[in-house]
PDB file of N, CA and C in Angstrom:
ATOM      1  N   UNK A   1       6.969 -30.021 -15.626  1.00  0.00           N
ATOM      2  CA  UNK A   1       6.629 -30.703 -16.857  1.00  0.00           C
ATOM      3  C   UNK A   1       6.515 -32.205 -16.642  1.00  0.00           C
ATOM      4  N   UNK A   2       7.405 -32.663 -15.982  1.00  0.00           N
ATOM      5  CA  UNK A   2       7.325 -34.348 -15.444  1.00  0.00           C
ATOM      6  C   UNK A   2       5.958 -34.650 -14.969  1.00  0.00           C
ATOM      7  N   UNK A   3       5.659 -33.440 -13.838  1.00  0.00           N
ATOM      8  CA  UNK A   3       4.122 -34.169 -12.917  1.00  0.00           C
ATOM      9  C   UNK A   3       3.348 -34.239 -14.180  1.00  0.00           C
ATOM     10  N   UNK A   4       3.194 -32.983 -15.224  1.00  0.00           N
ATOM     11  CA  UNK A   4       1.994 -32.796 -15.634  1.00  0.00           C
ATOM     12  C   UNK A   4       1.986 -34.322 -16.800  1.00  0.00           C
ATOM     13  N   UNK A   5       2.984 -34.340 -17.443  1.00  0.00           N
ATOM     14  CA  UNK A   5       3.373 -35.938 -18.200  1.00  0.00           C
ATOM     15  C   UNK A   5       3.016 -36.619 -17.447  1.00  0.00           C
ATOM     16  N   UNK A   6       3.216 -37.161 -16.259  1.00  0.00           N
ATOM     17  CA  UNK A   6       2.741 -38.322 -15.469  1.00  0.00           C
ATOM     18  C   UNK A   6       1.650 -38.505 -15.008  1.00  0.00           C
ATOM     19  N   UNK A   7       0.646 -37.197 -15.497  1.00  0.00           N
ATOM     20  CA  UNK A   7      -0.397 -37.278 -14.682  1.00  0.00           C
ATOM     21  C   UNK A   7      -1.627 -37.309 -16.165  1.00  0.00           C
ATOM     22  N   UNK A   8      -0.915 -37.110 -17.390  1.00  0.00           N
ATOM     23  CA  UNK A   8      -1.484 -36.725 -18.672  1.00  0.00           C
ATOM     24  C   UNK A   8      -2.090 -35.117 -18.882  1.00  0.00           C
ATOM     25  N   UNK A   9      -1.430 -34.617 -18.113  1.00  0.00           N
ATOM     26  CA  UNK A   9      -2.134 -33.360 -18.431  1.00  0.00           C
ATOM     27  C   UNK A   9      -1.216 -32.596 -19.145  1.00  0.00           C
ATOM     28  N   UNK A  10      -1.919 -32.163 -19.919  1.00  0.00           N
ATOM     29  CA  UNK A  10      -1.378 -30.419 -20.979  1.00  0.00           C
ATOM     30  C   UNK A  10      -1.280 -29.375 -20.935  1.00  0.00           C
ATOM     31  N   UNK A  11       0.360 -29.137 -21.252  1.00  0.00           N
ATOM     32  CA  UNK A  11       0.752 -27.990 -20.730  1.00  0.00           C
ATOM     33  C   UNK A  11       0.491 -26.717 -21.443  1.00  0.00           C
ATOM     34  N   UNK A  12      -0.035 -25.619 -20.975  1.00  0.00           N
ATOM     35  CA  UNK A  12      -0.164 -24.292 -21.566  1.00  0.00           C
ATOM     36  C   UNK A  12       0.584 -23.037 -21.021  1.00  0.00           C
ATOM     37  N   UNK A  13       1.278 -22.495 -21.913  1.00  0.00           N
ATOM     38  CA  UNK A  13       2.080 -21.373 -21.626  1.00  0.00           C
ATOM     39  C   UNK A  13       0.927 -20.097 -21.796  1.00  0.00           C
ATOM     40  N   UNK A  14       1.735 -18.664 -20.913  1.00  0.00           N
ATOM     41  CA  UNK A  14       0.560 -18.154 -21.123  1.00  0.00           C
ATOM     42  C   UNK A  14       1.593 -17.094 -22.352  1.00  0.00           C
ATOM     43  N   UNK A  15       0.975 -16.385 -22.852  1.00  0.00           N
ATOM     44  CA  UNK A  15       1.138 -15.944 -24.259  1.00  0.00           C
ATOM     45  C   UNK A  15       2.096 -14.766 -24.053  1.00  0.00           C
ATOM     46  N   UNK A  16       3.463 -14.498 -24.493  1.00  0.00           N
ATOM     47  CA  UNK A  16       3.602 -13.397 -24.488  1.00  0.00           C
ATOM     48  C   UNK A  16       3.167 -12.231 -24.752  1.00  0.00           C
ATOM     49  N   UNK A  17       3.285 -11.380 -23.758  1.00  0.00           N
ATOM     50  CA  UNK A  17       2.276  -9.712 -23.388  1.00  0.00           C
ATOM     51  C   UNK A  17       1.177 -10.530 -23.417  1.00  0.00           C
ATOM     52  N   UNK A  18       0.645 -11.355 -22.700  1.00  0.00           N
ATOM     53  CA  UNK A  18      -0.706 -11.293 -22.384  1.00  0.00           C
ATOM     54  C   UNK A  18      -0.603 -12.252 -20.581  1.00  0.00           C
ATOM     55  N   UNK A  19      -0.396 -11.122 -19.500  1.00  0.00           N
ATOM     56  CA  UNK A  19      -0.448 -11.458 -18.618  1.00  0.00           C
ATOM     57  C   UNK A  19      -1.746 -12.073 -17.669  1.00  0.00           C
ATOM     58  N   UNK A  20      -2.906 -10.991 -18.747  1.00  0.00           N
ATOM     59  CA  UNK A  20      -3.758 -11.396 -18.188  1.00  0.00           C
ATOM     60  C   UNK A  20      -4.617 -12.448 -18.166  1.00  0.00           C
ATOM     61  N   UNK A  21      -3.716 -13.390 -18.632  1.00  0.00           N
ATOM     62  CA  UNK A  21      -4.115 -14.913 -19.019  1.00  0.00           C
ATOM     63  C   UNK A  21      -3.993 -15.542 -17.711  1.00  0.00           C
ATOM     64  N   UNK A  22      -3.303 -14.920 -16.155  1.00  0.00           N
ATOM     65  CA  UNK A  22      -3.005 -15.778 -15.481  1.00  0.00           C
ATOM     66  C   UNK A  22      -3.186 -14.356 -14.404  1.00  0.00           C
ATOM     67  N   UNK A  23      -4.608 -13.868 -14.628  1.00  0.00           N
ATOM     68  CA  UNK A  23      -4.562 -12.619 -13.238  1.00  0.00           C
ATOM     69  C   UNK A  23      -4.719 -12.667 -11.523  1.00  0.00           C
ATOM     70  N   UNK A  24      -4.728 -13.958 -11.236  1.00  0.00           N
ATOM     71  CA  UNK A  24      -4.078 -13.897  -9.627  1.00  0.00           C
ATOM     72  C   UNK A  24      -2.991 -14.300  -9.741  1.00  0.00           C
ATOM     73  N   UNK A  25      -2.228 -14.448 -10.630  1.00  0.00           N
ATOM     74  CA  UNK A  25      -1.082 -14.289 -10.568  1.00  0.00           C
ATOM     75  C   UNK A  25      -0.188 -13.236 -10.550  1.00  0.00           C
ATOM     76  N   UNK A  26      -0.608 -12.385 -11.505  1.00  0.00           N
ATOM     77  CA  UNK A  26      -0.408 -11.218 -12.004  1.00  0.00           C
ATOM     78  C   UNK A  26      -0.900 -10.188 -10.717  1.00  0.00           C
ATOM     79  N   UNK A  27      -1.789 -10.178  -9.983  1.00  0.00           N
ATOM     80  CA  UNK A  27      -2.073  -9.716  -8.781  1.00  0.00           C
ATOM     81  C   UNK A  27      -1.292 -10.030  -7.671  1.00  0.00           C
ATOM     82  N   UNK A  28      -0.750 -11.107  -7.331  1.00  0.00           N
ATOM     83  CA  UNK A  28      -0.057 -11.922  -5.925  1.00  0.00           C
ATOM     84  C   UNK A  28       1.236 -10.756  -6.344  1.00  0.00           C
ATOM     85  N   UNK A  29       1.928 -10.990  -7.871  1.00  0.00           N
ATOM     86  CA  UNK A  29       3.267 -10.630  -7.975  1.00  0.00           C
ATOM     87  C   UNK A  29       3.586  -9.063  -7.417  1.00  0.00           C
ATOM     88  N   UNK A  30       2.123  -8.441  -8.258  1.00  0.00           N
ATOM     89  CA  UNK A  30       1.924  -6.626  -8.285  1.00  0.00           C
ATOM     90  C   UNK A  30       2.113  -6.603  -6.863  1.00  0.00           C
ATOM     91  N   UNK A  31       0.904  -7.205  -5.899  1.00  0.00           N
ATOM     92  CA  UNK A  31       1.328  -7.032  -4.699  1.00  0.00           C
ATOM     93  C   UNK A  31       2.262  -6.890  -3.819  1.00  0.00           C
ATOM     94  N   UNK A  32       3.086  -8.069  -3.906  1.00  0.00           N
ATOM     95  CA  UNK A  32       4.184  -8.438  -3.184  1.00  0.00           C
ATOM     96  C   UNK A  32       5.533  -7.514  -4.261  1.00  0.00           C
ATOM     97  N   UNK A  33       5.388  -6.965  -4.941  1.00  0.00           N
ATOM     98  CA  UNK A  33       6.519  -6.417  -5.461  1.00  0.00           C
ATOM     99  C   UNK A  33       6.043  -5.142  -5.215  1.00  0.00           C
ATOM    100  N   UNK A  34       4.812  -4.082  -4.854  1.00  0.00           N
ATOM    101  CA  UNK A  34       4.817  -3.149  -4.317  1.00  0.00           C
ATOM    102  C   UNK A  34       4.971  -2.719  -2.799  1.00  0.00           C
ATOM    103  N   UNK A  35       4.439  -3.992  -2.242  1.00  0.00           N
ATOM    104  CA  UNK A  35       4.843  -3.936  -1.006  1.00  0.00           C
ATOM    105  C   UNK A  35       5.734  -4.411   0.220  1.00  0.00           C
ATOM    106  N   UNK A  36       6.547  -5.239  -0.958  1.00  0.00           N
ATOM    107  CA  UNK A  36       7.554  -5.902  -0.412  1.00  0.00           C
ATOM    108  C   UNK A  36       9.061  -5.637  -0.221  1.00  0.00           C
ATOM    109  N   UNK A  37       9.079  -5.984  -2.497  1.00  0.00           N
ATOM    110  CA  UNK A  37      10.217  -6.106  -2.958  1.00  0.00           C
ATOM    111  C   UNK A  37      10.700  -4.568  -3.335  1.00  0.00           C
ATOM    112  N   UNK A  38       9.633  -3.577  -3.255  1.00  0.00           N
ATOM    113  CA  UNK A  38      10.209  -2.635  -3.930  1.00  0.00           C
ATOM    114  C   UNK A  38      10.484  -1.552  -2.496  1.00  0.00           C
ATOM    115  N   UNK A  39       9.702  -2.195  -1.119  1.00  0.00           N
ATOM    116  CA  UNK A  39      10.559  -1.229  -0.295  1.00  0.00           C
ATOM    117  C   UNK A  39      11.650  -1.812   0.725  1.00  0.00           C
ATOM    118  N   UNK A  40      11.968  -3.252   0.385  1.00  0.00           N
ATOM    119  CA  UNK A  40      12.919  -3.760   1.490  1.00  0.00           C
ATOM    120  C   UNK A  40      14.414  -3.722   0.435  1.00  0.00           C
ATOM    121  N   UNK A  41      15.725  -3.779   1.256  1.00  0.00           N
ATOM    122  CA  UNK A  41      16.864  -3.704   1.101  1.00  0.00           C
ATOM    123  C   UNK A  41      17.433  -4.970   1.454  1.00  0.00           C
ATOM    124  N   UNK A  42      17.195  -6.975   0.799  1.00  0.00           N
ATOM    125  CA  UNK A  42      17.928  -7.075   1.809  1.00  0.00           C
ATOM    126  C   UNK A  42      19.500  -7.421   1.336  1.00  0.00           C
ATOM    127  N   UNK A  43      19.809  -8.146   2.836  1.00  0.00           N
ATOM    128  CA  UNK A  43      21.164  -7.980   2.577  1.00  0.00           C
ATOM    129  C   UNK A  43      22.020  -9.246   2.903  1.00  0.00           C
ATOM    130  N   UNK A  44      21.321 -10.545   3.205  1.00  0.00           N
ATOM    131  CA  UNK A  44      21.975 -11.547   2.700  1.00  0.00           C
ATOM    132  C   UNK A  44      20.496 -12.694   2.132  1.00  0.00           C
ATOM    133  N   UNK A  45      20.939 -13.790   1.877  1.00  0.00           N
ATOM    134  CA  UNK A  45      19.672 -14.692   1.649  1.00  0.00           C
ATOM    135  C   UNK A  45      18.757 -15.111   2.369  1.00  0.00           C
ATOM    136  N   UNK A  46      19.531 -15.109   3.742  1.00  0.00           N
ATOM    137  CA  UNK A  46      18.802 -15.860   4.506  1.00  0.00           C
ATOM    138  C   UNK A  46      17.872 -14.538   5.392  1.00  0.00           C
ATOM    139  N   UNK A  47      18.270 -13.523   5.254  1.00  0.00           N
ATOM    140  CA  UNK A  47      17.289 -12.278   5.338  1.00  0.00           C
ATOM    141  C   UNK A  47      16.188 -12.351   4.808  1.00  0.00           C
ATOM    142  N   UNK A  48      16.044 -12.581   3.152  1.00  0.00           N
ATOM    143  CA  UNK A  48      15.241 -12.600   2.484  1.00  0.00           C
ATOM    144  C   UNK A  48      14.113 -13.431   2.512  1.00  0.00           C
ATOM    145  N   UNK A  49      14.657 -14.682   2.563  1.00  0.00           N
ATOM    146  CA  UNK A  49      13.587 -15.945   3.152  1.00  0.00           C
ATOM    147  C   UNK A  49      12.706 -15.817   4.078  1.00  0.00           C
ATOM    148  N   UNK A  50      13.331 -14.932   4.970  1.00  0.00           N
ATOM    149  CA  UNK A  50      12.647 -15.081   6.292  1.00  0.00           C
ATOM    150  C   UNK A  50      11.919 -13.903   6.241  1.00  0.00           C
ATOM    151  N   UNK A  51      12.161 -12.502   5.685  1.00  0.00           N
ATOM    152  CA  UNK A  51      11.413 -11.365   5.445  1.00  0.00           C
ATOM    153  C   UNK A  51       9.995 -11.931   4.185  1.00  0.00           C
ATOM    154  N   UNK A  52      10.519 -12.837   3.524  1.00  0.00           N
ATOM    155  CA  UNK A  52       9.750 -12.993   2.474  1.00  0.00           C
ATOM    156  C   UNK A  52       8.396 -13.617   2.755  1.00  0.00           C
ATOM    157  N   UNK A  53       8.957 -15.006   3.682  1.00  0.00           N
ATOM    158  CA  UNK A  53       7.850 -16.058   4.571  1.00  0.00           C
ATOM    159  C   UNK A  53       7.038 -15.401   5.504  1.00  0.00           C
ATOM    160  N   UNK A  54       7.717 -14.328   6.228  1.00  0.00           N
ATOM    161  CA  UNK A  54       6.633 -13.177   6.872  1.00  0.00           C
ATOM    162  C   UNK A  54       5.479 -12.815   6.438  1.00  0.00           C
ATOM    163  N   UNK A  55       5.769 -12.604   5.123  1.00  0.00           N
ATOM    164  CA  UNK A  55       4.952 -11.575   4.060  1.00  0.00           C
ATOM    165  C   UNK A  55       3.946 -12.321   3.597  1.00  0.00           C
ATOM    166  N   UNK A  56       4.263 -13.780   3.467  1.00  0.00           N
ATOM    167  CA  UNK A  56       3.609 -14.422   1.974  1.00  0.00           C
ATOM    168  C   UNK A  56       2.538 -15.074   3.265  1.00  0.00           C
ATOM    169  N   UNK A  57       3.041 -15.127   4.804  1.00  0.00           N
ATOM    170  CA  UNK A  57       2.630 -15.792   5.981  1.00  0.00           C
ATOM    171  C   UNK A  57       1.271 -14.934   6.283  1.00  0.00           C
ATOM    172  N   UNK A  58       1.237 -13.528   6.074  1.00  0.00           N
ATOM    173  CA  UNK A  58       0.313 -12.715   6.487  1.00  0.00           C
ATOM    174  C   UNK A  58      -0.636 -12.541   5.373  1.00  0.00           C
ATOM    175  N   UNK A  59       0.201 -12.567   4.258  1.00  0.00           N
ATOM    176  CA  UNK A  59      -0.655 -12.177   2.930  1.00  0.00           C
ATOM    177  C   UNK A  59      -1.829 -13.313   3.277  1.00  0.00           C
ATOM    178  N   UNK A  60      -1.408 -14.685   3.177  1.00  0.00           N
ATOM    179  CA  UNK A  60      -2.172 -16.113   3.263  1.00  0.00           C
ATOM    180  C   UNK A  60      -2.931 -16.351   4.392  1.00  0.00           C
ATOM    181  N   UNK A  61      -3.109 -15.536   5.707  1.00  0.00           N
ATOM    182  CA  UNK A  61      -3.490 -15.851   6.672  1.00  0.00           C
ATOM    183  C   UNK A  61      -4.491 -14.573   7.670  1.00  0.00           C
ATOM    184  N   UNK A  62      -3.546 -13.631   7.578  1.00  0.00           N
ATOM    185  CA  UNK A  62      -4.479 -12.426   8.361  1.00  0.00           C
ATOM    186  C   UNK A  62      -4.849 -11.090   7.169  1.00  0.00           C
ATOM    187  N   UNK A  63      -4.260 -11.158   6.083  1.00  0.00           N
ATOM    188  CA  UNK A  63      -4.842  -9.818   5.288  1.00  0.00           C
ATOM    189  C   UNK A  63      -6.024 -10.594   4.765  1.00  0.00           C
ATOM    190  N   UNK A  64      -7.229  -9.573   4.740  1.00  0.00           N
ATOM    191  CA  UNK A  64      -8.360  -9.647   4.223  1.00  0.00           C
ATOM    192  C   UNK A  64      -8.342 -10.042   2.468  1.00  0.00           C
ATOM    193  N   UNK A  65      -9.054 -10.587   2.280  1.00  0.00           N
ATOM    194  CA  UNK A  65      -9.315 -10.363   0.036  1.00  0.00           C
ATOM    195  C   UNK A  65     -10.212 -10.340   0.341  1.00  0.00           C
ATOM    196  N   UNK A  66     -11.077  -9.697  -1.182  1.00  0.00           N
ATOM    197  CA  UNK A  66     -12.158  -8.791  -1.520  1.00  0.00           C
ATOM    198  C   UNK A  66     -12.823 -10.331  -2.569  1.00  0.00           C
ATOM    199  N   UNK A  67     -11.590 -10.678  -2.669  1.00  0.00           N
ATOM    200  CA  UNK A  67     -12.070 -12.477  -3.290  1.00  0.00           C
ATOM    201  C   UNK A  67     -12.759 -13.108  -2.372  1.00  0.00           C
ATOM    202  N   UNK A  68     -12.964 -12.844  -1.156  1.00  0.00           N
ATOM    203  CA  UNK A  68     -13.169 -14.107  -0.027  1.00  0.00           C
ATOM    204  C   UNK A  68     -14.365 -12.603   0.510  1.00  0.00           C
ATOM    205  N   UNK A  69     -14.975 -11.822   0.355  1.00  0.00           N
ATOM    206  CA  UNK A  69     -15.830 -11.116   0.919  1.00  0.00           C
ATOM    207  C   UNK A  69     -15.055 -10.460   2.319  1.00  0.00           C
ATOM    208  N   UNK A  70     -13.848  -9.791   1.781  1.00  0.00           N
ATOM    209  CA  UNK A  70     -13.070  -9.182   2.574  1.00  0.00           C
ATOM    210  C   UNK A  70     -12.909  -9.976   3.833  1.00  0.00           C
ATOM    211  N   UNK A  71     -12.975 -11.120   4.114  1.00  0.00           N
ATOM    212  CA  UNK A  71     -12.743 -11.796   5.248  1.00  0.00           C
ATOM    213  C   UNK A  71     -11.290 -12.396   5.000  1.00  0.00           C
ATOM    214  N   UNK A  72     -10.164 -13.216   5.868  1.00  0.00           N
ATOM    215  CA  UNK A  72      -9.127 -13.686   6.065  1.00  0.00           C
ATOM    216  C   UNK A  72      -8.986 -14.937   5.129  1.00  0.00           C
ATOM    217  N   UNK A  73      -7.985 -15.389   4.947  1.00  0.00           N
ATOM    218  CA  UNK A  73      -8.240 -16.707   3.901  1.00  0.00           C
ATOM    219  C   UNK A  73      -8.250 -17.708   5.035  1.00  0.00           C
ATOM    220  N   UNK A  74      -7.684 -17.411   6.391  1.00  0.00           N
ATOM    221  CA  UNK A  74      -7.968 -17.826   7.447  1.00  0.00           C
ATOM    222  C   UNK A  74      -9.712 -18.589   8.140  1.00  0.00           C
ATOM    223  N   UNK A  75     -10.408 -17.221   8.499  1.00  0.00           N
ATOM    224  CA  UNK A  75     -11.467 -17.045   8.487  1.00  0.00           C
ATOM    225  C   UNK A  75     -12.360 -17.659   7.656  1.00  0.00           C
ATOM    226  N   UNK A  76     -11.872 -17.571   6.289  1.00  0.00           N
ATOM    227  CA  UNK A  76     -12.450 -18.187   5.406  1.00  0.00           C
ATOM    228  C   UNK A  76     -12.722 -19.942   4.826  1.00  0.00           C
ATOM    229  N   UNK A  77     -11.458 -20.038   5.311  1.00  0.00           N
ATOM    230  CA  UNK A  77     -11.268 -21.523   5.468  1.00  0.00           C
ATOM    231  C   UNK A  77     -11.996 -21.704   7.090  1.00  0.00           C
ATOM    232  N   UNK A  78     -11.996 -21.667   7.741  1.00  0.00           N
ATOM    233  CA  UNK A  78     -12.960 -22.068   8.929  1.00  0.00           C
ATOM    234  C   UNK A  78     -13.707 -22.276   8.621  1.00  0.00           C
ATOM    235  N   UNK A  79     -14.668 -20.824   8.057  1.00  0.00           N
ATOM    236  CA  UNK A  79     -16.259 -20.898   7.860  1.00  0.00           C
ATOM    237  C   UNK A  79     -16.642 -22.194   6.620  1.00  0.00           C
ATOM    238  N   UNK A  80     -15.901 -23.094   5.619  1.00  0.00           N
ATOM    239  CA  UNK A  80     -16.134 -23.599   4.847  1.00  0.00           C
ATOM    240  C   UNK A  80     -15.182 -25.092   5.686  1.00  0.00           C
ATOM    241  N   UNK A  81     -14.880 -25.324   6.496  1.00  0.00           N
ATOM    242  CA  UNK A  81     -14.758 -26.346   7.419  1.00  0.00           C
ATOM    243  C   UNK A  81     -15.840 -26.756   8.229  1.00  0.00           C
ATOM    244  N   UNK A  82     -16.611 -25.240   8.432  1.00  0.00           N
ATOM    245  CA  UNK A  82     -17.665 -25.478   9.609  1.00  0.00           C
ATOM    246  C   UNK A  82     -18.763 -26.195   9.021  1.00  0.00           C
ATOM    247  N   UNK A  83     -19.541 -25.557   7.485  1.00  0.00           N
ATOM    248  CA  UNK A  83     -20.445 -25.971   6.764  1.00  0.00           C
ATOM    249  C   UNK A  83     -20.158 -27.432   5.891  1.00  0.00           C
ATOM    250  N   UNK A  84     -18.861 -28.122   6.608  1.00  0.00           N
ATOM    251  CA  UNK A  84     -19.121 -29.627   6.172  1.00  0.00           C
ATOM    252  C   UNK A  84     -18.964 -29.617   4.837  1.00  0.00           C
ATOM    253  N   UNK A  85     -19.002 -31.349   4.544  1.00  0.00           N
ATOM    254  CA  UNK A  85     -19.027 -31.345   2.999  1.00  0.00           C
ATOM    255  C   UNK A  85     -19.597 -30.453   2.100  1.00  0.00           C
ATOM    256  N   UNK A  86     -18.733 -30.233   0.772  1.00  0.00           N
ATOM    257  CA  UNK A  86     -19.847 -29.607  -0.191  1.00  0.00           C
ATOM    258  C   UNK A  86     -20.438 -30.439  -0.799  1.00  0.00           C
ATOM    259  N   UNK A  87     -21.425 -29.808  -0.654  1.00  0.00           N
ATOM    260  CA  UNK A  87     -22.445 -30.629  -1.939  1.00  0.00           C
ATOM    261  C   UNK A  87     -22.342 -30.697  -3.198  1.00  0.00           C
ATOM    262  N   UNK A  88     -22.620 -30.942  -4.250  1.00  0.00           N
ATOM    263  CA  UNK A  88     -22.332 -31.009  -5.773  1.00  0.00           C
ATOM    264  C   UNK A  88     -22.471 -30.146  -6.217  1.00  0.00           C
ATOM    265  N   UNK A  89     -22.180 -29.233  -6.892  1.00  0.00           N
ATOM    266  CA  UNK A  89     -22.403 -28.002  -7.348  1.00  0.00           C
ATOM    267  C   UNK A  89     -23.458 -28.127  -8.494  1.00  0.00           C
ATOM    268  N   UNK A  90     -24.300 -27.489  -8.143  1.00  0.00           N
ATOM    269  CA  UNK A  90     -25.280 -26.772  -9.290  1.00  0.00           C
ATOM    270  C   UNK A  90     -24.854 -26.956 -10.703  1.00  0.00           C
ATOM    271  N   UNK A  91     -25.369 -27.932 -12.026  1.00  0.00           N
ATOM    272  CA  UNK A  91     -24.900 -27.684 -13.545  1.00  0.00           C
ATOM    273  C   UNK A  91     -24.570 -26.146 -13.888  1.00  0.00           C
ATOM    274  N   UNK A  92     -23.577 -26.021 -14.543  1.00  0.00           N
ATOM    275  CA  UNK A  92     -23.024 -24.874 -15.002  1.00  0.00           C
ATOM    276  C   UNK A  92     -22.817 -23.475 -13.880  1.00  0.00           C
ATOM    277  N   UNK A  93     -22.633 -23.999 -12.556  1.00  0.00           N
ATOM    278  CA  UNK A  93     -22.191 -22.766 -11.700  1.00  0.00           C
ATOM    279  C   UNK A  93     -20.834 -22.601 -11.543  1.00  0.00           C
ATOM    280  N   UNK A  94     -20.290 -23.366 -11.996  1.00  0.00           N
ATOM    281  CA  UNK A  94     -18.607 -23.601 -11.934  1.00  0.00           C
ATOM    282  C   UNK A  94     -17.838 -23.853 -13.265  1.00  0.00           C
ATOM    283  N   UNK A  95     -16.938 -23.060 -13.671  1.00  0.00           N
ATOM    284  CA  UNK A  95     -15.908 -23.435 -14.636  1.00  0.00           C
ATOM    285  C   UNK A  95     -15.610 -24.401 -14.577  1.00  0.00           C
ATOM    286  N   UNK A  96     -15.707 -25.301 -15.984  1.00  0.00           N
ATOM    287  CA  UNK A  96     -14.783 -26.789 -16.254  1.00  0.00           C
ATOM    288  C   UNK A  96     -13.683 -26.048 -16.355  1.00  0.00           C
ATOM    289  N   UNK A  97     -12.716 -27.484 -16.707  1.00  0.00           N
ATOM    290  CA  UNK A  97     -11.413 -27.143 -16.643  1.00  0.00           C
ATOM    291  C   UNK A  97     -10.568 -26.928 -17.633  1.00  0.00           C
ATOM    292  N   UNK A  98      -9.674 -25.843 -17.742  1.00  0.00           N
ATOM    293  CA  UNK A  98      -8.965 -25.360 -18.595  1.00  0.00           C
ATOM    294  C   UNK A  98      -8.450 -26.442 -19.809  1.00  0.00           C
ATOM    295  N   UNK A  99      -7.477 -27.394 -19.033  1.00  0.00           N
ATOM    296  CA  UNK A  99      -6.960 -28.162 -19.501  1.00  0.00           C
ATOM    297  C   UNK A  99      -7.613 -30.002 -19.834  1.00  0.00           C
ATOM    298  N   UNK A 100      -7.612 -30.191 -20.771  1.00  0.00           N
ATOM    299  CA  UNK A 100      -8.257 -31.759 -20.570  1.00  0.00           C
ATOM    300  C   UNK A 100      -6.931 -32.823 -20.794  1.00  0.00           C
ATOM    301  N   UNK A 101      -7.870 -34.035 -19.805  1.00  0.00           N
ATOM    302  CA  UNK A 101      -6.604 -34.860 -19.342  1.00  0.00           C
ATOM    303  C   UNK A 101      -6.209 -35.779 -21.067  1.00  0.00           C
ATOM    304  N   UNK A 102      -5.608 -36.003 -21.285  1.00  0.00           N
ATOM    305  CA  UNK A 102      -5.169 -36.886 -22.268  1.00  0.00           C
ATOM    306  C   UNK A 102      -5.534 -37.813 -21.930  1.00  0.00           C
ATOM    307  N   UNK A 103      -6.269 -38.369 -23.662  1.00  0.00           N
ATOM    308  CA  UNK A 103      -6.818 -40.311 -24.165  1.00  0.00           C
ATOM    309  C   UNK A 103      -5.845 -40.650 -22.942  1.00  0.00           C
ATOM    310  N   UNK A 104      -7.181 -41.640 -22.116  1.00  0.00           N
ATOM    311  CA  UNK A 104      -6.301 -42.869 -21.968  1.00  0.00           C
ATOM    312  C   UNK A 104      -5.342 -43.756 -22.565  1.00  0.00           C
ATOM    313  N   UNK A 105      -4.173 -43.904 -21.923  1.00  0.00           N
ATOM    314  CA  UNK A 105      -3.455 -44.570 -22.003  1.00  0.00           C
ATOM    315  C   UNK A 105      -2.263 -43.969 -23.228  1.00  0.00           C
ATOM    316  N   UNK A 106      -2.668 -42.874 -23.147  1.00  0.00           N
ATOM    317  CA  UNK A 106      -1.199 -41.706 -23.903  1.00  0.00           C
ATOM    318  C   UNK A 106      -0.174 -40.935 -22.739  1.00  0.00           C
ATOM    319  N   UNK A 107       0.825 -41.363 -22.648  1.00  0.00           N
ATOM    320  CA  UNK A 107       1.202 -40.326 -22.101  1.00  0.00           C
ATOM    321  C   UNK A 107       2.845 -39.730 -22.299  1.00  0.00           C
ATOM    322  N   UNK A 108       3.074 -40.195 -23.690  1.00  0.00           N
ATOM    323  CA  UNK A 108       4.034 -39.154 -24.098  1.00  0.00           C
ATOM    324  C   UNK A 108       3.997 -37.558 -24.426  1.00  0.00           C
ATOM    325  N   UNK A 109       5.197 -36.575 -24.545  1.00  0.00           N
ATOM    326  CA  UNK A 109       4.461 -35.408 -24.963  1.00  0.00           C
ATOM    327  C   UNK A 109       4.127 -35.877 -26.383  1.00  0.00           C
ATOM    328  N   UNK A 110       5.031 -36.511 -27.505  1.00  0.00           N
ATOM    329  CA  UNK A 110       4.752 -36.825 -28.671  1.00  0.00           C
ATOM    330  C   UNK A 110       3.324 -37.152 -29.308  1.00  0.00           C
ATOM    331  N   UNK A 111       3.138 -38.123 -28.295  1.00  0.00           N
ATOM    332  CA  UNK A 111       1.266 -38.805 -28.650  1.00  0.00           C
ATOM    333  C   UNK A 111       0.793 -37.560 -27.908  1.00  0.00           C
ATOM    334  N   UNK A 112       1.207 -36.640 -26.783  1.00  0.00           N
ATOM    335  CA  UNK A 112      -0.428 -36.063 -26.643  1.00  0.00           C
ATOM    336  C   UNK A 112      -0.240 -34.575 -27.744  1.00  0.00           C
ATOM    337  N   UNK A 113       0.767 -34.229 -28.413  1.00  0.00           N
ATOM    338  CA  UNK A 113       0.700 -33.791 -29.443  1.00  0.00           C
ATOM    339  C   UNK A 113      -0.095 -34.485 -30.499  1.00  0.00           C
ATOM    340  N   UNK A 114      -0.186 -35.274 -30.866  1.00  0.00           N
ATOM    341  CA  UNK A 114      -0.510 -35.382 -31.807  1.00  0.00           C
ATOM    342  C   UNK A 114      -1.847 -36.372 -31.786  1.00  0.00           C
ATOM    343  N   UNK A 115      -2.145 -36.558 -30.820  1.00  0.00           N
ATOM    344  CA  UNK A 115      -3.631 -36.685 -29.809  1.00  0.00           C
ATOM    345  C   UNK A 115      -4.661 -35.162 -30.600  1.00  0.00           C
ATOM    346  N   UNK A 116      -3.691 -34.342 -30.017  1.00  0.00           N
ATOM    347  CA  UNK A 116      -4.440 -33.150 -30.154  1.00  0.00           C
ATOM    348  C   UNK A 116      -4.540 -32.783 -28.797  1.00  0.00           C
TER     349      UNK A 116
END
């Protein structure tokens, strides 16, 4: 809550029962709690960390997504290192952004309440 105040940005909760307000999120968790949390046992903390960083290490690096054209996020980041700067994107090929930054020169939560 501090960064987003310091930075003027507005905060949005996502709605109770409505997960699918935030679905790679909702995907990362399904994942890693079917294939993680729901078949390991562990048995102190520092087990966990290190079983966990494994997981989140492979998820991020050698498992394929179907987001990235089944290639590595690895792989994927290369190939968009290799092709150099991006260029500007095309009007309307890309989502603006969720959130808009707050009037200059507001940056209480109070004023950006009542900013709107």
């Amino acid at each position: 809550l501090k960064w987003a105040q310091d930075h003027c940005m507005q905060w949005h909760y996502i709605a109770p029962g409505r997960p699918m307000q935030n679905g790679f999120v909702e995907s990362f968790n399904g994942r890693m709690r079917d294939e993680l949390l729901n078949e390991t046992v562990f048995t102190s903390m520092a087990q966990a960390r290190a079983v966990i960083a494994t997981w989140v290490a492979d998820y991020n690096t050698t498992r394929p997504h179907s987001a990235l054209g089944y290639q590595t996020p690895a792989a994927h980041a290369a190939k968009l290192k290799a092709m150099g700067p991006a260029s500007p994107p095309l009007r309307g090929s890309e989502p603006g952004p969720i959130a808009q930054t707050a009037p200059h020169g507001v940056t209480s939560p109070k004023a950006l309440l009542t900013a709107g």
